[in-house]
N, C-alpha and C. Protein backbone atom coordinates (compact mmCIF):
# COMPACT_ATOMS: atom_id res chain seq x y z
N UNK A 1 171.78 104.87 155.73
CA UNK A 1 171.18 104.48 154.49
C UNK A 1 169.72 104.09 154.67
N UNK A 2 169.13 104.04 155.96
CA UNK A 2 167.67 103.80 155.84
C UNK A 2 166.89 104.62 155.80
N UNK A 3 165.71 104.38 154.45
CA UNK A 3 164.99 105.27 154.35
C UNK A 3 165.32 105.47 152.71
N UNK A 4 166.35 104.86 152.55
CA UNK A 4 166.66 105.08 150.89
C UNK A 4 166.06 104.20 150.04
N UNK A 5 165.95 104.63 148.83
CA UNK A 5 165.36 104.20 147.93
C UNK A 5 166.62 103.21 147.01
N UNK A 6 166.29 101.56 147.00
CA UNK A 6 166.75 100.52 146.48
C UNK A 6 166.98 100.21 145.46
N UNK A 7 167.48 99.42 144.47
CA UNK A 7 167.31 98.95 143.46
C UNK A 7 167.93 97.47 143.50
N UNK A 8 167.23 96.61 143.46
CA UNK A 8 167.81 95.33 143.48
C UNK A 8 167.92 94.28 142.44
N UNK A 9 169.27 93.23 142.03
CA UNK A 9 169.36 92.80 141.39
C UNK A 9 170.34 91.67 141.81
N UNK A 10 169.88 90.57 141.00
CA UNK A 10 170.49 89.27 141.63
C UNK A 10 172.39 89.43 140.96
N UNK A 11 173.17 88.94 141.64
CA UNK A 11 174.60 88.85 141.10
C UNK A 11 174.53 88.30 139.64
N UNK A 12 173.38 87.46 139.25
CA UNK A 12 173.76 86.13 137.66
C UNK A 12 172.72 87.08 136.74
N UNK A 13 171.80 88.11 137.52
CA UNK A 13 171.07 89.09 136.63
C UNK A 13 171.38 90.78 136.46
N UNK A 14 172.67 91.39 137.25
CA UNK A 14 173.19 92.36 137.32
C UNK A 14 173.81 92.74 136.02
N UNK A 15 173.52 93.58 135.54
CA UNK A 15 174.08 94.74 133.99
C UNK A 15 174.85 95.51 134.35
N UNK A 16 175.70 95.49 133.23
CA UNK A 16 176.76 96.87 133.34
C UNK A 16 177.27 97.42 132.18
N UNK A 17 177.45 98.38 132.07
CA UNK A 17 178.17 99.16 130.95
C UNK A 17 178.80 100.37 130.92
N UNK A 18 179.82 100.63 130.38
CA UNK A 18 180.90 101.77 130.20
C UNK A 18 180.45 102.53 129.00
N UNK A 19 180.06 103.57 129.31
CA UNK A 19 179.26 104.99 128.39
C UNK A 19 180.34 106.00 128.18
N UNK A 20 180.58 106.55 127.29
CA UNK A 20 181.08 108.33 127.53
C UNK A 20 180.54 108.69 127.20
N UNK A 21 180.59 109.88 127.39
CA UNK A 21 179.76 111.32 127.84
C UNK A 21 178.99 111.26 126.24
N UNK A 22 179.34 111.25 125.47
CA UNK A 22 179.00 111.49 123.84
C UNK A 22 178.01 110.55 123.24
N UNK A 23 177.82 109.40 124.01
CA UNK A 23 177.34 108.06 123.57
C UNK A 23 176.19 108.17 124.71
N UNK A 24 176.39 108.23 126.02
CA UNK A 24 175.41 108.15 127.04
C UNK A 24 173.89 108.69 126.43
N UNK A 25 173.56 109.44 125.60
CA UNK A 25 171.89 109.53 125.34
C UNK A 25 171.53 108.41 124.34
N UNK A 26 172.33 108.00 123.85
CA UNK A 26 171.72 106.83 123.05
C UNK A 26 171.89 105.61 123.83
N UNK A 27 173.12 104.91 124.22
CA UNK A 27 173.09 104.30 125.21
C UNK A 27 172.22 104.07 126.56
N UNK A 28 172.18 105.40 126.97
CA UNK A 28 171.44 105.23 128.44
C UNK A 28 170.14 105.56 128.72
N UNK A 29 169.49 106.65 127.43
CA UNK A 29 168.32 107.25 127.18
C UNK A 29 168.22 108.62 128.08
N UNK A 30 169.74 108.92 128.50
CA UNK A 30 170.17 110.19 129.28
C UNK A 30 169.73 111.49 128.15
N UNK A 31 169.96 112.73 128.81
CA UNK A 31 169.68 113.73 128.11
C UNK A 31 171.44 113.95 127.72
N UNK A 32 171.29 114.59 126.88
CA UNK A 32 172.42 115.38 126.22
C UNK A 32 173.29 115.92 127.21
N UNK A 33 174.77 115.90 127.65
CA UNK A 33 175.34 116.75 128.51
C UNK A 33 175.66 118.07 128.64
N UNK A 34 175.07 118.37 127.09
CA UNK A 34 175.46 119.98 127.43
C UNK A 34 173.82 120.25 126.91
N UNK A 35 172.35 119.75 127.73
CA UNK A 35 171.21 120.17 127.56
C UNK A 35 170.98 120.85 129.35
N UNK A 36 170.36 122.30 128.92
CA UNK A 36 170.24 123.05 130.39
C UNK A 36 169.26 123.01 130.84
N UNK A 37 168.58 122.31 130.71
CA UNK A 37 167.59 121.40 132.04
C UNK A 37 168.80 121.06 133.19
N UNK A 38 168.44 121.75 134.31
CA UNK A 38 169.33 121.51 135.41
C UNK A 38 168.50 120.25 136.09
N UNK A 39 167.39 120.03 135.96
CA UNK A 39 166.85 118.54 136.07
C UNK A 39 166.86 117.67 135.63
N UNK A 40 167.66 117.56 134.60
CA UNK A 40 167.69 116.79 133.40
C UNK A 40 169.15 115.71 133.78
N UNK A 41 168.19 114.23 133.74
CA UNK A 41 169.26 113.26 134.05
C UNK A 41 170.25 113.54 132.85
N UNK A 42 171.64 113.79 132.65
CA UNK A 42 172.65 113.70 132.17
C UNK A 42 174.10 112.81 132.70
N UNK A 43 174.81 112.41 131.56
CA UNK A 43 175.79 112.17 131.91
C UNK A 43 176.69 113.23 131.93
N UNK A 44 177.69 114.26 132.90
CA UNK A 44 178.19 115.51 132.64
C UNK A 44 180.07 115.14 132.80
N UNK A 45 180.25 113.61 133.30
CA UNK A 45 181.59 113.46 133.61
C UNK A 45 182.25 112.51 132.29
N UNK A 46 183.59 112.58 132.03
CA UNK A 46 183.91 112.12 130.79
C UNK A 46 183.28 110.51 130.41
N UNK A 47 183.03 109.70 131.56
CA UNK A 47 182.44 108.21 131.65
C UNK A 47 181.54 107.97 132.39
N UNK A 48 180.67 106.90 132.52
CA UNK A 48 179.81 106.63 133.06
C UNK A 48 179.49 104.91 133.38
N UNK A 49 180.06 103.96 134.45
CA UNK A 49 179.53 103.36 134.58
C UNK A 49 178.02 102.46 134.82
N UNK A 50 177.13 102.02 134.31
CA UNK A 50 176.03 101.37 134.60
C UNK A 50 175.76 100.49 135.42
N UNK A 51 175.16 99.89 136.84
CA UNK A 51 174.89 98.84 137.42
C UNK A 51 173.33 98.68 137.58
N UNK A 52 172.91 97.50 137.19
CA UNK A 52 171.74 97.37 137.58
C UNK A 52 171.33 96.57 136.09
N UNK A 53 169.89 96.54 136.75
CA UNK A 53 168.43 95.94 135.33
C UNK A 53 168.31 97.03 134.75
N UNK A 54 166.94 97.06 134.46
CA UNK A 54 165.95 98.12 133.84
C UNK A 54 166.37 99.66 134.77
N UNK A 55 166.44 99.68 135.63
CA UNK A 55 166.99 100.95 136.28
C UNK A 55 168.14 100.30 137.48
N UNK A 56 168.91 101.34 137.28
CA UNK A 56 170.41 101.11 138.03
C UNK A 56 171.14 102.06 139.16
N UNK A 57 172.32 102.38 138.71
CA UNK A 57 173.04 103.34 139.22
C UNK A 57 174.13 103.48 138.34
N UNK A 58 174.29 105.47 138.09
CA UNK A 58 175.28 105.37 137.07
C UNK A 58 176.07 105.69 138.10
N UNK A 59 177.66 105.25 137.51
CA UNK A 59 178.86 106.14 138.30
C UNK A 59 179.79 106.91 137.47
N UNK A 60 179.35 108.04 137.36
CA UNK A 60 180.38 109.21 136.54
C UNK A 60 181.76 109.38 137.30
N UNK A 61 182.69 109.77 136.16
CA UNK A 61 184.04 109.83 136.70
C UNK A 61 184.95 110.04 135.68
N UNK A 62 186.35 109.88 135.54
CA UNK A 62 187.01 109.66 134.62
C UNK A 62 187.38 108.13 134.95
N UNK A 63 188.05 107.34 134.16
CA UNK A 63 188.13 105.88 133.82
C UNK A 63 189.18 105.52 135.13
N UNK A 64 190.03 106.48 135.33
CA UNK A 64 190.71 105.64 136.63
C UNK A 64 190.30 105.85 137.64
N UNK A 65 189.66 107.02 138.00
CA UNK A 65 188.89 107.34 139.12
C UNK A 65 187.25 105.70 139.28
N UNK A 66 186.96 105.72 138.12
CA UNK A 66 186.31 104.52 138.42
C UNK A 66 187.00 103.35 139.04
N UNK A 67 187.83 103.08 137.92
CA UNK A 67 188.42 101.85 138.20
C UNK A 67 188.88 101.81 139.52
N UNK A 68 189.49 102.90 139.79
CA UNK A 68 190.22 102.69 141.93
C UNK A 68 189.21 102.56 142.57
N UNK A 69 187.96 103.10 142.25
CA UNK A 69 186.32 102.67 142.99
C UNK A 69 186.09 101.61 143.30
N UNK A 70 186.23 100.80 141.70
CA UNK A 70 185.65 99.27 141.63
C UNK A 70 186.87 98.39 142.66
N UNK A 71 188.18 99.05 142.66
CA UNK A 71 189.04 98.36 142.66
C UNK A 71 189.24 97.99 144.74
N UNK A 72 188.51 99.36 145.08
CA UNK A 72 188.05 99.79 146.62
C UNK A 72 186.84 98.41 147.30
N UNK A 73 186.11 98.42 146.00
CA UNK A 73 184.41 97.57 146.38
C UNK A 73 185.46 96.03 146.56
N UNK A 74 185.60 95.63 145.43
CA UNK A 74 186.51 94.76 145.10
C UNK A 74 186.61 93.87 146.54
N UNK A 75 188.33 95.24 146.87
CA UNK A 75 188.73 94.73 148.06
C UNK A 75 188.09 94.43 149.42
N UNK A 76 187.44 95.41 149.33
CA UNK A 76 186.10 95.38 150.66
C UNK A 76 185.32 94.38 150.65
N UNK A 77 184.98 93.77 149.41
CA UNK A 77 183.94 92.31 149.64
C UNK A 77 184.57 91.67 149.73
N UNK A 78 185.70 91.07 149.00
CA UNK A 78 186.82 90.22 149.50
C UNK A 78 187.42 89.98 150.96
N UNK A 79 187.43 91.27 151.64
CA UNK A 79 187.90 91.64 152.99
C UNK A 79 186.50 90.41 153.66
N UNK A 80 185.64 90.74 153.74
CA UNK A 80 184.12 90.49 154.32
C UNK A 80 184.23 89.31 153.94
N UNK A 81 184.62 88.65 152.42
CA UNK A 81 184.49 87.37 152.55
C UNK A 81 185.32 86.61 153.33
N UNK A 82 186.18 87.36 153.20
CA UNK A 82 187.72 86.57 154.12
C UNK A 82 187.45 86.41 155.52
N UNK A 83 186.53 87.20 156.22
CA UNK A 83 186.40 87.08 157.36
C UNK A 83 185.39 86.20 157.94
N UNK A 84 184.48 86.04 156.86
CA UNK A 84 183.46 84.80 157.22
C UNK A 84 183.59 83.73 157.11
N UNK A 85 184.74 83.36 156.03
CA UNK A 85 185.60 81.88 155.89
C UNK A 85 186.00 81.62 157.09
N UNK A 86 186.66 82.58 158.41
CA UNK A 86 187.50 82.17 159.37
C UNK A 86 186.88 81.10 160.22
């Protein structure tokens, strides 16, 4: 991951939001999903999670495929916290 480009945001100032595909250009200021600009930020998967401020990270998917994501991060920071309590 070094060498990548960041986006940082405090845990008590972190945004989020659940988009579909139909809503994401008004919502997100995305382009249209069926616009053929192959450069063109779109949302193209049925949902779209948001993280971040003013600029973020989306996560496209369908809703359970997210959710087992979040549900992955979840456990993994939990794991990490558990181990620094010891």
């Amino acid at each position: 991951m070094r060498g990548s480009h960041y986006e940082w945001a405090t845990v008590e100032h972190l945004n989020y939001l659940m988009v579909d595909r139909e809503h994401a250009p008004d919502e997100l200021g995305t382009a249209a999903a069926d616009d053929t600009d192959m450069w063109a930020r779109k949302v193209t998967q049925p949902w779209a999670l948001f993280l971040g401020n003013e600029d973020g990270l989306l996560i496209e998917g369908d809703l359970d495929a997210i959710v087992d994501r979040l549900d992955d991060i979840a456990r993994y920071v939990r794991r990490v916290r558990d181990e620094q309590r010891r």
